[in-house]
Structures are given as C-alpha cells and as structure tokens.
Protein backbone atom coordinates (compact mmCIF):
# COMPACT_ATOMS: atom_id res chain seq x y z
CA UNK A 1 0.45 -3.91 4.73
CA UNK A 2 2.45 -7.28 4.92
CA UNK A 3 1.24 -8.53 1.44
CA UNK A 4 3.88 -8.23 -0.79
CA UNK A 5 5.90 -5.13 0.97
CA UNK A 6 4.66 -2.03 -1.19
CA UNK A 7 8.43 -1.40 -2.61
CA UNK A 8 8.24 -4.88 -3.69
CA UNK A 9 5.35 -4.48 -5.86
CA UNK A 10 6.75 -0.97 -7.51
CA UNK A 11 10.00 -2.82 -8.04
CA UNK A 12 8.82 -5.48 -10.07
CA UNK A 13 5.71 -3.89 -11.77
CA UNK A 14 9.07 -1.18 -13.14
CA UNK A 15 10.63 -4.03 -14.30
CA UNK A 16 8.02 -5.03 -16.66
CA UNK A 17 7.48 -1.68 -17.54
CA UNK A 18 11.23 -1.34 -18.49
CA UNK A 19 10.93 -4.26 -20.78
CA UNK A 20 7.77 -3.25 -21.89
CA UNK A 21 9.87 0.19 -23.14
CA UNK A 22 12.57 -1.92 -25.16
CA UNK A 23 9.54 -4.06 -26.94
CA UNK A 24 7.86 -0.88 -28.03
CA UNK A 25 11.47 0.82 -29.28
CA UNK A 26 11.90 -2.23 -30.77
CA UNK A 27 8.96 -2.24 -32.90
CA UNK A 28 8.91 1.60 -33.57
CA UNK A 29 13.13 2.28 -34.27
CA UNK A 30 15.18 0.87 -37.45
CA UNK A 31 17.73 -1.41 -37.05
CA UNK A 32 20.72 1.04 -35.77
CA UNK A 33 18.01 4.22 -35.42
CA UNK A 34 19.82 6.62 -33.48
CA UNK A 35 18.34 7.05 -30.03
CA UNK A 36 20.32 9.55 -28.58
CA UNK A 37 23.52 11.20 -29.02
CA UNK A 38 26.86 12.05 -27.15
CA UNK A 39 28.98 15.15 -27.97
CA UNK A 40 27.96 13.86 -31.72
CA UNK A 41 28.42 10.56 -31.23
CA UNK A 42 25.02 8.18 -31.52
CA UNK A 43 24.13 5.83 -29.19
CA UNK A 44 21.65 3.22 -31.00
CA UNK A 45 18.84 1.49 -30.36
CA UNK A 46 20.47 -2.19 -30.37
CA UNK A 47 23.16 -0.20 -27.70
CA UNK A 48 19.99 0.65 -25.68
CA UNK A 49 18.72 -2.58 -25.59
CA UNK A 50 21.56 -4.61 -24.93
CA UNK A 51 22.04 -2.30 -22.25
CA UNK A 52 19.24 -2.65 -20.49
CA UNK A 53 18.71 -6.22 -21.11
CA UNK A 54 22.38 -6.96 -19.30
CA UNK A 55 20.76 -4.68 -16.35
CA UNK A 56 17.52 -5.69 -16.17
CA UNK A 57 16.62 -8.50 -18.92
CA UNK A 58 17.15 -11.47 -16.93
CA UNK A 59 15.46 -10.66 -13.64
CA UNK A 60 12.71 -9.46 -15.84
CA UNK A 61 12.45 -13.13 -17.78
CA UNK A 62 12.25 -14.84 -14.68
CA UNK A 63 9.49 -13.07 -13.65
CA UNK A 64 7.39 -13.84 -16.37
CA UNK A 65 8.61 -17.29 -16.52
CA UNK A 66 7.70 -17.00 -12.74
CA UNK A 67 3.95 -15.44 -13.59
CA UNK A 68 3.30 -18.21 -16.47
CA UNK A 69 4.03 -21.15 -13.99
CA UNK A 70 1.58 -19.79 -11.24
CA UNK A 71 -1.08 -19.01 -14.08
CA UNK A 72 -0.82 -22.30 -14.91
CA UNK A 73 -0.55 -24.03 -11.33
CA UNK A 74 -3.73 -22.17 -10.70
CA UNK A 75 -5.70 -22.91 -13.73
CA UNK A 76 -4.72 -26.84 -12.43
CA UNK A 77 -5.59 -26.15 -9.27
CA UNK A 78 -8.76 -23.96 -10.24
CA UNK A 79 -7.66 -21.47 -7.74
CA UNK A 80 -8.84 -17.72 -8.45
CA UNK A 81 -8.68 -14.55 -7.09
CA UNK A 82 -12.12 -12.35 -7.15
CA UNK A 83 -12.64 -9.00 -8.07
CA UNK A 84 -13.81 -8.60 -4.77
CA UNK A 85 -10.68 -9.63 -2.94
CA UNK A 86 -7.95 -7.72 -5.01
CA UNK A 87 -10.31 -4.02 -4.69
CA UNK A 88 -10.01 -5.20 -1.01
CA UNK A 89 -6.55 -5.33 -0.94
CA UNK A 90 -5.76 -2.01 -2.78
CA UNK A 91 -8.08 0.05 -0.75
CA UNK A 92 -5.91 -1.67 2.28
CA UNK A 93 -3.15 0.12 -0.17
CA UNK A 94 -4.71 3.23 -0.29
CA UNK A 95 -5.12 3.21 3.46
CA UNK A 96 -1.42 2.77 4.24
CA UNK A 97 -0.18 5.31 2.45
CA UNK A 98 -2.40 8.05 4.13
CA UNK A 99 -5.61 8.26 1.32
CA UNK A 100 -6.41 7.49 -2.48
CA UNK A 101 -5.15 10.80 -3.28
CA UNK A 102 -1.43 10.08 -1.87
CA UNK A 103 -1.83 6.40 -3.35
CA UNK A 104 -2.41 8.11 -6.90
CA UNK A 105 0.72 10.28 -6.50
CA UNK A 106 3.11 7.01 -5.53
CA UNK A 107 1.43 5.64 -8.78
CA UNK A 108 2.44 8.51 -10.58
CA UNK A 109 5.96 8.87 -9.30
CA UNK A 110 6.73 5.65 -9.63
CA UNK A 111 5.61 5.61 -13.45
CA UNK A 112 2.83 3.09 -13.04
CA UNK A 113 -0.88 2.75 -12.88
CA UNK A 114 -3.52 1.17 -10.90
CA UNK A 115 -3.95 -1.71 -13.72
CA UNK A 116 -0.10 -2.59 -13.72
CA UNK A 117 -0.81 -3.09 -9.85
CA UNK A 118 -3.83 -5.02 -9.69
CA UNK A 119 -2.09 -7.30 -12.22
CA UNK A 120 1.05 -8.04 -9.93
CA UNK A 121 -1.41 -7.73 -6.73
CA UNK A 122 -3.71 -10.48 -8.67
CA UNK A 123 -0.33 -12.43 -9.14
CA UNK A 124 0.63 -12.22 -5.50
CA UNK A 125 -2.84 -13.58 -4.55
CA UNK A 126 -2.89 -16.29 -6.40
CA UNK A 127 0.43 -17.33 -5.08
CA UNK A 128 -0.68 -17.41 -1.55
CA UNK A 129 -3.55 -19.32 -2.46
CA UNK A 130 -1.24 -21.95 -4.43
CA UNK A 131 1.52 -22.04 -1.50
CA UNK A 132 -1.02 -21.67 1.44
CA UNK A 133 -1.64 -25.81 2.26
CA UNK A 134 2.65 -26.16 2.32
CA UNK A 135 3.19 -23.26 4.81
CA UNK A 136 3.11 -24.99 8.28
CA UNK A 137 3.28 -22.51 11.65
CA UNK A 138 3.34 -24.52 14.36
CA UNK A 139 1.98 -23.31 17.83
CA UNK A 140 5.58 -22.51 19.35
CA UNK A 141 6.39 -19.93 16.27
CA UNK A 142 3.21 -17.92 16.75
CA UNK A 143 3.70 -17.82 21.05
CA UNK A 144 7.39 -17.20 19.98
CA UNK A 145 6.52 -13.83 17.67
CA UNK A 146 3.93 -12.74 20.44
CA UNK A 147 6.37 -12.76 23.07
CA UNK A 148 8.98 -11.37 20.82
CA UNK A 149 6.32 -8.38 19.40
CA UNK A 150 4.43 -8.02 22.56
CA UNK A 151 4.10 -4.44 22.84
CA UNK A 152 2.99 -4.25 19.05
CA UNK A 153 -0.36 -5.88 20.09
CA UNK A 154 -1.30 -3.71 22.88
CA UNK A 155 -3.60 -1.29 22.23
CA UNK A 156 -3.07 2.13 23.52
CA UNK A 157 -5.99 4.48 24.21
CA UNK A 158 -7.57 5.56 20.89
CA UNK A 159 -9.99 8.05 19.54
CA UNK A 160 -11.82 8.83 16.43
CA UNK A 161 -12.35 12.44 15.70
CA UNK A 162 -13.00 14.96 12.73
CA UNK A 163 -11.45 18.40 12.65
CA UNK A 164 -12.34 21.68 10.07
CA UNK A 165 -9.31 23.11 9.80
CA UNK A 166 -9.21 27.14 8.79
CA UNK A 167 -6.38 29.42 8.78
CA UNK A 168 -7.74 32.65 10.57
CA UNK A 169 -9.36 32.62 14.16
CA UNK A 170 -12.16 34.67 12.75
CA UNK A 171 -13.17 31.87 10.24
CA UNK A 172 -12.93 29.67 13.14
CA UNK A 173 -15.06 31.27 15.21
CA UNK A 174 -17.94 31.86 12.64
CA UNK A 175 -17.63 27.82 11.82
CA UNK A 176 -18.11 27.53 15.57
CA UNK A 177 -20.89 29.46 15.79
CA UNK A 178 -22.94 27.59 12.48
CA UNK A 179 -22.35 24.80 14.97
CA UNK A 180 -23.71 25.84 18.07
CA UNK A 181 -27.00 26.97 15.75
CA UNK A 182 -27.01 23.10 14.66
CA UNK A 183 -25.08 23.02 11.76
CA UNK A 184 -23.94 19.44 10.29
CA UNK A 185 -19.92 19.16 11.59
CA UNK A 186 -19.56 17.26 7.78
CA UNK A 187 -20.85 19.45 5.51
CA UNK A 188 -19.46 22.29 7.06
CA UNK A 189 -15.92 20.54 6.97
CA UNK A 190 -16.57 19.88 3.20
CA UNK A 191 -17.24 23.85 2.88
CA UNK A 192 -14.99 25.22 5.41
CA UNK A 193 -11.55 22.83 6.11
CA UNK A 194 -8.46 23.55 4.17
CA UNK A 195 -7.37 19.84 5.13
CA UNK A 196 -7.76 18.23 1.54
CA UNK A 197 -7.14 15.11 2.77
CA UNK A 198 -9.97 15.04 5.41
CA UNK A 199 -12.46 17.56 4.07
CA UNK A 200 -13.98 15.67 1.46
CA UNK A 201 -14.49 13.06 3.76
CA UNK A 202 -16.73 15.61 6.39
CA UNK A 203 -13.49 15.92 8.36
CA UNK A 204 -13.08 12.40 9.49
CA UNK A 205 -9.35 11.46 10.66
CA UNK A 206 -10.08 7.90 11.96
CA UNK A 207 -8.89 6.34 15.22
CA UNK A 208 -5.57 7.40 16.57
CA UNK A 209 -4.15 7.26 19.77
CA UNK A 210 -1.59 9.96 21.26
CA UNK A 211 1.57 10.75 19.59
CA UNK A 212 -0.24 10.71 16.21
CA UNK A 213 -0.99 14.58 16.13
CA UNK A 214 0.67 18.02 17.09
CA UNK A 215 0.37 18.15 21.04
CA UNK A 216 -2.20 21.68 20.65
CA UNK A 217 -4.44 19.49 19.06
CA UNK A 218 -4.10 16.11 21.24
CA UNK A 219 -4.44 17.77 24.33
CA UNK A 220 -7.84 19.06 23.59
CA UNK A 221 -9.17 16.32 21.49
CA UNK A 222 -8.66 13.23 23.53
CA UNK A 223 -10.51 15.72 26.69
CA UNK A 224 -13.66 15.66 24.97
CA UNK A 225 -16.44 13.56 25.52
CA UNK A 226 -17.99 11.80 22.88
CA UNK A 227 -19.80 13.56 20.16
CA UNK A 228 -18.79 17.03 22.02
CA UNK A 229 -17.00 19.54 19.96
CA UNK A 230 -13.90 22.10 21.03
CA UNK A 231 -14.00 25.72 20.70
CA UNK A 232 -11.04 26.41 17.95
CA UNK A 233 -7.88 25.25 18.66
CA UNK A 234 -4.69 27.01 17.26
CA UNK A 235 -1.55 24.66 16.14
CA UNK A 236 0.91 25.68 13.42
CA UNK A 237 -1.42 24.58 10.72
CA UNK A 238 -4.12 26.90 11.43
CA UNK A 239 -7.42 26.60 13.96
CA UNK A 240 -9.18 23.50 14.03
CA UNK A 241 -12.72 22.43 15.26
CA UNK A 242 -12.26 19.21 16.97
CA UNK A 243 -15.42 17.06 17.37
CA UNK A 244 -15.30 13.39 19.14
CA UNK A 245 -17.09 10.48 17.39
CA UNK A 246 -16.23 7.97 19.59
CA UNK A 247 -13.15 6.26 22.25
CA UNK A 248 -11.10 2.75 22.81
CA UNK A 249 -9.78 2.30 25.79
CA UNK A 250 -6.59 1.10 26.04
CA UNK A 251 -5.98 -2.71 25.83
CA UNK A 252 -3.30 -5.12 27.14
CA UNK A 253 -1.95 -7.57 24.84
CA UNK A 254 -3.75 -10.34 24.32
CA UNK A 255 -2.55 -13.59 23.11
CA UNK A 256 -5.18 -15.86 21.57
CA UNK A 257 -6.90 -12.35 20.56
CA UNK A 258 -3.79 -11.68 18.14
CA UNK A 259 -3.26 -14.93 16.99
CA UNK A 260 -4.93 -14.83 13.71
CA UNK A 261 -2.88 -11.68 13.33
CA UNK A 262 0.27 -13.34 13.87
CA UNK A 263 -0.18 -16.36 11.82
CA UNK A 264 -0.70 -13.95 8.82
CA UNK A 265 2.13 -11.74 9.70
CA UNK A 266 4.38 -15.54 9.66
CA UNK A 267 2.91 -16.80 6.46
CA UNK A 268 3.88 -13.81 4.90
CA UNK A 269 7.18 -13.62 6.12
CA UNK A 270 7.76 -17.32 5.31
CA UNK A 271 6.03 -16.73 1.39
CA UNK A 272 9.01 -15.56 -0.08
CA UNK A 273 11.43 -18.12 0.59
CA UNK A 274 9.18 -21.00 -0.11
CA UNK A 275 7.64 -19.52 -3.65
CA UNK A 276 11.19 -19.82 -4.28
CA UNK A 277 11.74 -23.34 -3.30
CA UNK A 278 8.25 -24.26 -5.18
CA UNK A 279 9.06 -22.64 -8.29
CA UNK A 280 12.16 -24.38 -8.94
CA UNK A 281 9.79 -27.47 -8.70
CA UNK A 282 7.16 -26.53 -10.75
CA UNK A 283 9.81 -25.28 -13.44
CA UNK A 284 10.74 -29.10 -13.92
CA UNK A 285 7.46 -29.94 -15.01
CA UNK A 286 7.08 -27.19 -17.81
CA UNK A 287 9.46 -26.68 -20.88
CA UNK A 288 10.91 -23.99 -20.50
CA UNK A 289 13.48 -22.22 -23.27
CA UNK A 290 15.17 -19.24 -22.07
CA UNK A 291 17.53 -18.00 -24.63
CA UNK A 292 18.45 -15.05 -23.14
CA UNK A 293 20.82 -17.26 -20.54
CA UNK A 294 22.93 -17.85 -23.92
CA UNK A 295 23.73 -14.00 -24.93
C-alpha cells in the first residue's frame, strides 16, 4: 500500500500512545511516586517523564499541533473522509499483510488497535484531500516513472486457485474422492484444510502468478484447466487439492493503461514533502503556544 507506508502509521500512532502512557501516570502517581527501582535506588515518576518527554515529547507535540491544523483546514474547507472510504483503505491493509488475522497480530505486536489506526488513517485522508489541488504531475514525470518502473507494470501470467491442504495422503485421497462424488471444493476446504489462513475462506488463495508458491504445487496448478481439480499433490507442507477458478494471461506493459496507477504512486511520493511545506503555512495563521520548546 503507498498510503502512508504501514511503518509510518505504527510509528506515529506509538508515539501518541507513549504520551498517552505519561498522561495517565501522571494522573494516577504522586508527585515523586516511585516507579521503579535500581539496586534500591528509585527512579520517579517526574524522572520517567522527563525522560521520555526529551525522547519523544516534542515529535509527539508536533504531531498533534500537526492533526489540530488539518482538523481545522478541513472543517474550512468542508472536506471529509467517509466511513466508507477509511474501511476501504484498511481492508487494502489487511490485504497487504497476507489476511485480517495477520493484520490483528501486527496490531497486537505493535501495542495498538484498530481504532488508534483508523484515527491516524482518517488523518492521512484528510490530508490528501486538503493537499490534493497543490500537487501538480506533469505528463513528463508520469512517462518518466513508467519508463523507469517498466517491468513493474507488466503482468505476468496469473491464476486464481483454492487448495485443501491435509497432512496424510490418506486424508487426501478420501477429500478427493468426496469430490469426484460432487462434493462442494469450499465446504470441504472449511472441514478438511489445515491452511488457517485459506480454509475459512473455502480454500481461496487469489491470483498469483509463478514464483509465488513451492514449485510441487506450481507445477501442477498453473497445468490445470479452469475449474478442473488435481489429484493430491505432496509439498513439504502436506498434500493439497488444487482446483482452478480461473487464468490471466500475461500482459505487456502498457502505458496509458497504468497511468492512473502512476499518478497515485507520484502524489504519494510527493505528499510528504509538501504537507511539510503547507504546514509551516498554515501554522502562521493559528496561535499556536508550545511550551514544551522552553524546557
């Protein structure tokens, strides 16, 4: 996804969860409550804090300085992101990082939630809205990336397929069989396949083209015809059932075909330097006290 690059977002949603943290010990500890200690020495809350103000306190400020002035710009400006558009853009999340189920573990291991991102996603939005009429791409820098990138817009030869994956050969061949009698290929995935991440979804894997999967399994499925299914095929993860849904051949590069691509790919690459530019602009028209540049 080339929204805000999926570190990014962690990165800065942390941040005001960090602060967050310091607001809430600062609220629940005494003046000089003892936080932790050090071979009987205590380390104190205001030694916490000042800590992690001087590491992250001021980064942290600008950013809500940062989030006021677009909230703001786009009350102003009566710009406004739908409901609609942000659950669009997290299940484009969820799809790059393999599945909601390995989405949910980033959230997790990262210390966040799904809330804390649609907030900063919500944020980012809005900010492309605000900044989208100053972005200029001209003609030259979008035939100048194509050029550059060409062999990222071809498109290889693709297939979707779904696979029940089961560990023995006997299993295998007993799935097989329910199939040749005119069993469904998705329910018996959601019985049968070990593959959590595909099972629940009848076995579907999507499009891919070769190089994706083991070679065992590539050189059967992309043999098959169209809704025809494989006998089981053994790979180091067990014996799958391959079944074809349907095939893209492979395309050439296309130009005016990738264009739209492109342009988003450019805005997005340019959005970063010129939210900079714009919010030092904007910040002359507020009043704006930061006292934390005086500690």
């Amino acid at each position: 996804m080339s929204l805000l690059k999926q570190n990014k977002i962690i990165v800065l949603i942390l941040s005001v969860l960090i602060v967050m943290t310091v607001i809430l010990l600062s609220f629940a500890l005494k003046k000089d409550e003892t936080v932790a200690k050090f071979n009987g020495e205590a380390i104190s809350k205001d030694e916490l804090y000042s800590e992690m103000v001087k590491q992250y306190g001021a980064a942290t400020v600008d950013k809500i300085i940062g989030d006021k002035i677009v909230a703001a710009e786009a009350k102003k400006q009566k710009v406004n992101v739908k409901d609609t558009e942000l659950n669009k853009e997290v299940d484009k999340l969820k799809a790059s990082y393999g599945g909601e189920e390995a989405f949910n573990q980033a959230l997790k291991s990262n210390n966040t939630s799904l809330a804390l991102l649609k907030q900063d996603l919500k944020n980012y939005l809005t900010i492309k809205q605000l900044l989208e009429p100053e972005i200029k791409i001209s003609d030259e820098e979008l035939k100048t990336y194509f050029d550059a990138n060409k062999d990222s817009f071809a498109q290889a030869e693709q297939i979707k397929a779904s696979h029940i994956l089961v560990a023995d050969e006997k299993t295998a061949n007993e799935v097989k069989q329910k199939l040749n009698d005119g069993g469904d290929f998705a329910k018996l995935a959601k019985e049968y396949s070990t593959d959590d991440s595909s099972k629940d979804l009848g076995g579907e894997l999507g499009y891919f083209s070769k190089g994706t999967m083991v070679s065992e399994f590539e050189d059967v499925a992309f043999g098959l015809a169209v809704d025809q299914v494989s006998k089981p095929v053994k790979t180091e993860y067990g014996y799958h059932i391959i079944k074809v849904e349907a095939k893209k051949k492979a395309k050439e590069a296309n130009y005016n075909e990738s264009k739209a691509e492109i342009k988003a790919t450019l805005f997005n690459q340019k959005i970063g330097s010129e939210y900079t530019t714009w919010l030092e602009n904007k910040k002359k028209s507020y009043d704006i006290e930061n006292t934390l540049e005086e500690v």
